[in-house]
PDB file of N, CA and C in Angstrom:
ATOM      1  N   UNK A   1      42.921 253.761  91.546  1.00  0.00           N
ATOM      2  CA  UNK A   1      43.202 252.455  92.094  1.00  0.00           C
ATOM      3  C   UNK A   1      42.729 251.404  91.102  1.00  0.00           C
ATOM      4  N   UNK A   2      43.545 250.504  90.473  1.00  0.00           N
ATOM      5  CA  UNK A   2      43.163 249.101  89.523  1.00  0.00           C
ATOM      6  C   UNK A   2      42.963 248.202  90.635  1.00  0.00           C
ATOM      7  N   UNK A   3      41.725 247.602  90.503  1.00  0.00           N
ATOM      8  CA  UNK A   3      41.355 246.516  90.653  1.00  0.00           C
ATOM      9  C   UNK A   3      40.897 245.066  89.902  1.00  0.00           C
ATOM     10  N   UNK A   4      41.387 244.440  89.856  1.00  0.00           N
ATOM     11  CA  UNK A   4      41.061 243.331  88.708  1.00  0.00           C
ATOM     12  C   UNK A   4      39.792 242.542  89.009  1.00  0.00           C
ATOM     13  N   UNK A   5      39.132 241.995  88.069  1.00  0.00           N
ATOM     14  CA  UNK A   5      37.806 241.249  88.146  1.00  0.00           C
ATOM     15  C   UNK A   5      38.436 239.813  88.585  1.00  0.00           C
ATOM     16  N   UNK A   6      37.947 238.966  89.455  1.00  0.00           N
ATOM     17  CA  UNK A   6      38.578 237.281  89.840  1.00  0.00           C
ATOM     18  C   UNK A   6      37.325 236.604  89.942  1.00  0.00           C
ATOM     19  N   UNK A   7      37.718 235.320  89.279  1.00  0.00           N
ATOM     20  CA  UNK A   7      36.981 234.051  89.566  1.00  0.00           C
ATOM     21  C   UNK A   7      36.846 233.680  90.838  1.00  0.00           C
ATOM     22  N   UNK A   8      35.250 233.611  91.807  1.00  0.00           N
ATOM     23  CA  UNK A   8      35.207 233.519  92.695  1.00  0.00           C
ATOM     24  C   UNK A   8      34.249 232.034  92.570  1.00  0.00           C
ATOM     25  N   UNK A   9      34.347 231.407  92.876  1.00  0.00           N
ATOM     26  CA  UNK A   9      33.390 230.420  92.779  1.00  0.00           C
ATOM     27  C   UNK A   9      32.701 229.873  91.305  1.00  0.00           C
ATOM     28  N   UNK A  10      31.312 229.950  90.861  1.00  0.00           N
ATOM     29  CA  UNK A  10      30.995 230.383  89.570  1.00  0.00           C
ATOM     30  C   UNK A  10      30.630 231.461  89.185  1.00  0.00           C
ATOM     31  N   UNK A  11      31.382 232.646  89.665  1.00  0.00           N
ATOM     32  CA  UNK A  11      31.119 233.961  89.377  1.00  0.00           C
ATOM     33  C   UNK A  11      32.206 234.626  89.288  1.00  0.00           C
ATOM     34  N   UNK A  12      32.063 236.040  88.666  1.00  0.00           N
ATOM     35  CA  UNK A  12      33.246 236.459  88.882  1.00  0.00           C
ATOM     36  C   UNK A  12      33.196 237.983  89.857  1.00  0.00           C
ATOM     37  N   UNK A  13      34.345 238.275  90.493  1.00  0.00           N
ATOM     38  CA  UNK A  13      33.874 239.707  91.337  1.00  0.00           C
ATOM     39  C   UNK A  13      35.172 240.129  91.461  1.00  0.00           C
ATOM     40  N   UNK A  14      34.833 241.265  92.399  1.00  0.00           N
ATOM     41  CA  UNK A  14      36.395 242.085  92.411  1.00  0.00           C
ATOM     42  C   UNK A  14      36.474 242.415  94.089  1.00  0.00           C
ATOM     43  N   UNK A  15      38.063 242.215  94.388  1.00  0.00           N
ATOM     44  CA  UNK A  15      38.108 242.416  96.032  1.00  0.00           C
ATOM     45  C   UNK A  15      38.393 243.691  96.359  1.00  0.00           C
ATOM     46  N   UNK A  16      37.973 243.810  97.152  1.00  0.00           N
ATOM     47  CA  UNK A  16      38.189 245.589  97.859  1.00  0.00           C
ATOM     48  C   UNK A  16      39.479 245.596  99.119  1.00  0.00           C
ATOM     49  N   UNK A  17      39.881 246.452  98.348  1.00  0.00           N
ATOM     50  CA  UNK A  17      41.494 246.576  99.024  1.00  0.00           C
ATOM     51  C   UNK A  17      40.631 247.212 100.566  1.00  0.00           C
ATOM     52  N   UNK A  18      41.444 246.941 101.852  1.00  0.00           N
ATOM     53  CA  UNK A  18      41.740 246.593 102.882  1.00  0.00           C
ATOM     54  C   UNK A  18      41.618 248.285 103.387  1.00  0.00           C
ATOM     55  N   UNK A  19      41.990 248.839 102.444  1.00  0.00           N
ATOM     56  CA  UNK A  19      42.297 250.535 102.787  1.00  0.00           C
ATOM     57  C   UNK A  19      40.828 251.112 102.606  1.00  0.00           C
ATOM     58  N   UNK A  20      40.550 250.202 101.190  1.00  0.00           N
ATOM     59  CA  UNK A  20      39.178 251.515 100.898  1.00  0.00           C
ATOM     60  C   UNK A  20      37.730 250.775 102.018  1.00  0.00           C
ATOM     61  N   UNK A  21      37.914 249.566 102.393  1.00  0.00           N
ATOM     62  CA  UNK A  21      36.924 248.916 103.733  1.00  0.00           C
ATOM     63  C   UNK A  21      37.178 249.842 104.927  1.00  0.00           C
ATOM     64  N   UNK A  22      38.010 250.139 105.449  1.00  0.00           N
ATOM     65  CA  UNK A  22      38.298 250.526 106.560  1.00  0.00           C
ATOM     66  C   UNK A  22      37.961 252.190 106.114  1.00  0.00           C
ATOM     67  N   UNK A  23      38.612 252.906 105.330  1.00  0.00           N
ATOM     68  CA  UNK A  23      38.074 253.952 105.016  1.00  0.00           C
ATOM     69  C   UNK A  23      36.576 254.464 104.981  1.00  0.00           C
ATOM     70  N   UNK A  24      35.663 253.282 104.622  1.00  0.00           N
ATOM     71  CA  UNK A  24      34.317 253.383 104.541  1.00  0.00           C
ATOM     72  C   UNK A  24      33.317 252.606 105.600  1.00  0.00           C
ATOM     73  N   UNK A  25      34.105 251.832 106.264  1.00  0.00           N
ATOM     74  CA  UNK A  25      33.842 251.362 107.504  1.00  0.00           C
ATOM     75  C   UNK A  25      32.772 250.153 106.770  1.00  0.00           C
ATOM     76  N   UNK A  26      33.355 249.437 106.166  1.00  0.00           N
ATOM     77  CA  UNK A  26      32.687 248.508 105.296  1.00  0.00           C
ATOM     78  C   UNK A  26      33.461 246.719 106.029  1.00  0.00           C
ATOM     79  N   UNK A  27      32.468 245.947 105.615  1.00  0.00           N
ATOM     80  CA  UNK A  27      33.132 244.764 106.478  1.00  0.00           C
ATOM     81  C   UNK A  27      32.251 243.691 105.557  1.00  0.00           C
ATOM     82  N   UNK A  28      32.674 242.519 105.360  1.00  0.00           N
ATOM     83  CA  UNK A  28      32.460 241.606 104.885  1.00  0.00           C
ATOM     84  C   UNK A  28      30.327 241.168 105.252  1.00  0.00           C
ATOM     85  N   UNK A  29      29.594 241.168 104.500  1.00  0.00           N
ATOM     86  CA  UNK A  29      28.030 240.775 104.841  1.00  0.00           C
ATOM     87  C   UNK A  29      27.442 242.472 104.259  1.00  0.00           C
ATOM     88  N   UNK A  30      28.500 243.589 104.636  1.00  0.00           N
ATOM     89  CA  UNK A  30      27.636 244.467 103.644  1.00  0.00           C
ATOM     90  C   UNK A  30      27.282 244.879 102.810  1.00  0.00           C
ATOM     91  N   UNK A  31      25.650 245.074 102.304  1.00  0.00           N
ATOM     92  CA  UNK A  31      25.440 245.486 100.995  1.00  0.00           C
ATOM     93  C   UNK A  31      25.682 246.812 100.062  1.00  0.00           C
ATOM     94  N   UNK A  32      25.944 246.428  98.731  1.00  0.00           N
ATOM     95  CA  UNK A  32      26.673 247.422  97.990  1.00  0.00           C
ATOM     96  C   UNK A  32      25.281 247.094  97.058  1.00  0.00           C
ATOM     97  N   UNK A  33      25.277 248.964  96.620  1.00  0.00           N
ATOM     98  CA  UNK A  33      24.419 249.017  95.368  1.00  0.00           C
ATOM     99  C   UNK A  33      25.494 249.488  93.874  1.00  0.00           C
ATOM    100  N   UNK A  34      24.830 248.559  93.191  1.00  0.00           N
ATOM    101  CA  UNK A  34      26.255 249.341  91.842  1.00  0.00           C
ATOM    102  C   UNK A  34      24.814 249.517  90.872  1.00  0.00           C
ATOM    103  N   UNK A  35      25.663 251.009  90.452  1.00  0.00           N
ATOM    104  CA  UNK A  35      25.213 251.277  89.204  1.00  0.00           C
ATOM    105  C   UNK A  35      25.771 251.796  87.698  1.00  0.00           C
ATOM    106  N   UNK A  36      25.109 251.889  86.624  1.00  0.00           N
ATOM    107  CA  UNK A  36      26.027 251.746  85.401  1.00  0.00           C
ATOM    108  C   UNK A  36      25.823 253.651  85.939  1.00  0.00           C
ATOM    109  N   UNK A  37      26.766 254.182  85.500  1.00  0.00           N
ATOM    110  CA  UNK A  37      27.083 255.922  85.331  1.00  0.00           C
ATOM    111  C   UNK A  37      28.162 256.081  84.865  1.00  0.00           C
ATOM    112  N   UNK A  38      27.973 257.220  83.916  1.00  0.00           N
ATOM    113  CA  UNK A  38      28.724 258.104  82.981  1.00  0.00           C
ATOM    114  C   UNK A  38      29.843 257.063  82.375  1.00  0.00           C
ATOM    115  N   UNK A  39      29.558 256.095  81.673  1.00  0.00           N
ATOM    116  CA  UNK A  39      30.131 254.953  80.980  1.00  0.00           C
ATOM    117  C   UNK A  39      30.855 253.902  81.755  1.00  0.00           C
ATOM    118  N   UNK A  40      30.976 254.401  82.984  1.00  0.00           N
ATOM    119  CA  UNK A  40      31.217 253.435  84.045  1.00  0.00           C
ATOM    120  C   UNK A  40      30.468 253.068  85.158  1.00  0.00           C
ATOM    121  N   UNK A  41      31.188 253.075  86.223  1.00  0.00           N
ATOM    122  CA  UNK A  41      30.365 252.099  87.287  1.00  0.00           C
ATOM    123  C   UNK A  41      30.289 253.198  88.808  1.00  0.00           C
ATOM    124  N   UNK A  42      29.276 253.065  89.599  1.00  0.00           N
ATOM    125  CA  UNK A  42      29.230 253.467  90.716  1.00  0.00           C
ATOM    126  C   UNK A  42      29.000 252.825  91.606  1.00  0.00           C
ATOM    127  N   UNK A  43      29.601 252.000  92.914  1.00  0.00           N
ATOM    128  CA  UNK A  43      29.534 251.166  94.150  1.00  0.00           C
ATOM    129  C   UNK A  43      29.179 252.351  94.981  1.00  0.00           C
ATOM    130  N   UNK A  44      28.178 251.850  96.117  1.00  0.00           N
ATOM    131  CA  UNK A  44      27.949 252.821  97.169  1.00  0.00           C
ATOM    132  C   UNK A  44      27.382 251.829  98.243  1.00  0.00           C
ATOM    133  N   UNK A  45      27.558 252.431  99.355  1.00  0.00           N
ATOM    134  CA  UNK A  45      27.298 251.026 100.139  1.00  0.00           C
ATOM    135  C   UNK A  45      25.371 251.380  99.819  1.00  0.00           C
ATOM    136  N   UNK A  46      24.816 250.259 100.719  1.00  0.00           N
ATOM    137  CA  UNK A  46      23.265 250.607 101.069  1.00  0.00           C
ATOM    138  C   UNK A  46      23.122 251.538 102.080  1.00  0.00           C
ATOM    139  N   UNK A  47      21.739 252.027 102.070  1.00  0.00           N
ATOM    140  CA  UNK A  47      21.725 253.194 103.247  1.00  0.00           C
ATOM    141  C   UNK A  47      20.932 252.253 104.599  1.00  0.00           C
ATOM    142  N   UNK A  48      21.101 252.272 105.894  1.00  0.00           N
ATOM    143  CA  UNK A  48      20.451 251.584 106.646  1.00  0.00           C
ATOM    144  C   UNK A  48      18.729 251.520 106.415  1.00  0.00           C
ATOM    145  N   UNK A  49      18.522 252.977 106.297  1.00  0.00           N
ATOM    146  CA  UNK A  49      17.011 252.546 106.140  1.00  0.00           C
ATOM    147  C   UNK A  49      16.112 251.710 104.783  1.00  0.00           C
ATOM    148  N   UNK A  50      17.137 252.267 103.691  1.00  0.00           N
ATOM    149  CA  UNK A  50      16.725 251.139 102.787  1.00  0.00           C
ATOM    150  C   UNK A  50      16.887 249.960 102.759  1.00  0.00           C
ATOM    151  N   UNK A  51      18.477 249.052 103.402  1.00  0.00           N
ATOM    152  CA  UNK A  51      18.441 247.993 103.866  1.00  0.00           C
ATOM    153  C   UNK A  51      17.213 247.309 105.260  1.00  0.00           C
ATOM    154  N   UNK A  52      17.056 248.088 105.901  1.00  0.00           N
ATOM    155  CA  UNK A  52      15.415 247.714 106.515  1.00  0.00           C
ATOM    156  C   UNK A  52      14.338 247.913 105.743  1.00  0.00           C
ATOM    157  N   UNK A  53      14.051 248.270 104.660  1.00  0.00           N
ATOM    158  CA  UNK A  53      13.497 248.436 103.875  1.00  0.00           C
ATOM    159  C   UNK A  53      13.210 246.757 103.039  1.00  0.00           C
ATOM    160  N   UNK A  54      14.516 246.784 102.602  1.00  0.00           N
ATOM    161  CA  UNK A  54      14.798 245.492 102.093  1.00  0.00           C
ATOM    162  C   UNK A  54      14.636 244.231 102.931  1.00  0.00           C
ATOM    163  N   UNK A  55      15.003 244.577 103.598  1.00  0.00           N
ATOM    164  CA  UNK A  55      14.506 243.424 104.444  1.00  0.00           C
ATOM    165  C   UNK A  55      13.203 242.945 104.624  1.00  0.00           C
ATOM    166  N   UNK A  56      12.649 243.829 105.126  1.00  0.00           N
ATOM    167  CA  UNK A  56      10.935 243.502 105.400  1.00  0.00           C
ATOM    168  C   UNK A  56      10.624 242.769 104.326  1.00  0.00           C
ATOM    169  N   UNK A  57      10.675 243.634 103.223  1.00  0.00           N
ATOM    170  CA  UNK A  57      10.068 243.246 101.905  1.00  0.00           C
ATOM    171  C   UNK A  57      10.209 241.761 101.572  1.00  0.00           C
ATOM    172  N   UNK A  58      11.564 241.140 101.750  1.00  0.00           N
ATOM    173  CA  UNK A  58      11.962 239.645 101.451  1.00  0.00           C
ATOM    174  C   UNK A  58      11.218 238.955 102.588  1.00  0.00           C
ATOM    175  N   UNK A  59      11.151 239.806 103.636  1.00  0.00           N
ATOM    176  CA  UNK A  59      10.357 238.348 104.574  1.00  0.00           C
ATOM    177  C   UNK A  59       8.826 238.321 104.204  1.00  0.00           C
ATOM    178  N   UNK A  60       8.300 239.598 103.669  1.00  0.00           N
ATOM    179  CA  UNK A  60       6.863 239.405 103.355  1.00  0.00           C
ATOM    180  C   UNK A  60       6.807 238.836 101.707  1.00  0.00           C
ATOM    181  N   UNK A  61       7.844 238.696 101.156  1.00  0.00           N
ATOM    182  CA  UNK A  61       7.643 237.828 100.133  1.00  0.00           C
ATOM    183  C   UNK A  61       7.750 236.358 100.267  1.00  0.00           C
ATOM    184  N   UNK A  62       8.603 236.100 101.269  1.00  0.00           N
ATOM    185  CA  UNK A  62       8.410 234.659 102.154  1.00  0.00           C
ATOM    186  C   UNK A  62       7.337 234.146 102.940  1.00  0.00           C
ATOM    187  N   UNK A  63       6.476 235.099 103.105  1.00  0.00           N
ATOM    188  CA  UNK A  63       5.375 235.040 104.094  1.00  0.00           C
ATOM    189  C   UNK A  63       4.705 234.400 103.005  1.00  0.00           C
ATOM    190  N   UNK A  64       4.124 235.345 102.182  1.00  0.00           N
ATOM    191  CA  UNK A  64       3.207 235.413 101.081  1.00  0.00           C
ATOM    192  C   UNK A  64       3.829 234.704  99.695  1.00  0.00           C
ATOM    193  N   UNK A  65       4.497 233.648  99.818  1.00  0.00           N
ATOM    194  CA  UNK A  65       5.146 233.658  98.382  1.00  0.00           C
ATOM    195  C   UNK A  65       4.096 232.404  97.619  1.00  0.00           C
ATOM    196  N   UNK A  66       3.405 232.014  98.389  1.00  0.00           N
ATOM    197  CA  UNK A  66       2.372 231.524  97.401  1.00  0.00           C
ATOM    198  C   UNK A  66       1.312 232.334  96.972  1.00  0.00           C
ATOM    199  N   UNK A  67       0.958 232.989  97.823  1.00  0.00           N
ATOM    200  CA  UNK A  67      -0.504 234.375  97.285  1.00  0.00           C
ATOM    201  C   UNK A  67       0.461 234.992  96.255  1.00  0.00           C
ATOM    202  N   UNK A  68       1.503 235.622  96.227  1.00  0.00           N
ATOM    203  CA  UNK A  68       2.634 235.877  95.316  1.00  0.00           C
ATOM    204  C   UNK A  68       2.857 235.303  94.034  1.00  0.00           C
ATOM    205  N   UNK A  69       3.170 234.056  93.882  1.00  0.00           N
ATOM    206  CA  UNK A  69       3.252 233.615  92.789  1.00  0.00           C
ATOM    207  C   UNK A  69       1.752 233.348  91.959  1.00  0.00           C
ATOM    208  N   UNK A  70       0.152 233.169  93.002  1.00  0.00           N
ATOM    209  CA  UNK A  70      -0.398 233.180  92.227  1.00  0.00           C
ATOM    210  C   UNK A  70      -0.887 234.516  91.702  1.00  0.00           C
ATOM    211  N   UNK A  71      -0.962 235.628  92.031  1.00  0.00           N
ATOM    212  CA  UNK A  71      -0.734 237.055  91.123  1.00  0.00           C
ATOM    213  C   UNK A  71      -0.643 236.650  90.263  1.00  0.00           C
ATOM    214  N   UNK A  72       0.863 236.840  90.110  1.00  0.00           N
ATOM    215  CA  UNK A  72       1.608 236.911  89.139  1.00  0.00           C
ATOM    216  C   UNK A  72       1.282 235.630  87.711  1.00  0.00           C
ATOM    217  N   UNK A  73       0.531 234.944  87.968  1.00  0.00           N
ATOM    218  CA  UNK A  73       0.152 234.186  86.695  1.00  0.00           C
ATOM    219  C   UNK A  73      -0.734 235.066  85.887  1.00  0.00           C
TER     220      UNK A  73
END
């Protein structure tokens, strides 16, 4: 399947045909992990528990994002 890269805003991305969403039960807000493999590319969606995973993590970096940034000096 060709898919072309498009100017989306100031970025650029690529749309997912209608067949391979529904096939994967994928819907617009879900997260995709890409990675570089075997000279190309691998999309996979996220797994639920790592997306709760992820989550937490961003709100306790919101919690803490001043104890946070001072670490990190």
């Amino acid at each position: 399947m060709n898919i072309t890269i498009r100017k989306i805003g100031n970025s650029e991305g690529v749309i997912i045909p209608k067949e391979m969403l529904e096939r994967y039960g994928l819907k617009a807000g879900d997260q995709m992990q890409f990675t570089a493999k075997d000279g190309g590319f691998q999309m996979q969606p996220l797994e639920e528990a790592f997306q709760r995973q992820l989550e937490h993590a961003n709100r306790f970096m919101d919690k803490y994002k001043v104890a946070l940034k001072k670490l990190a000096e």
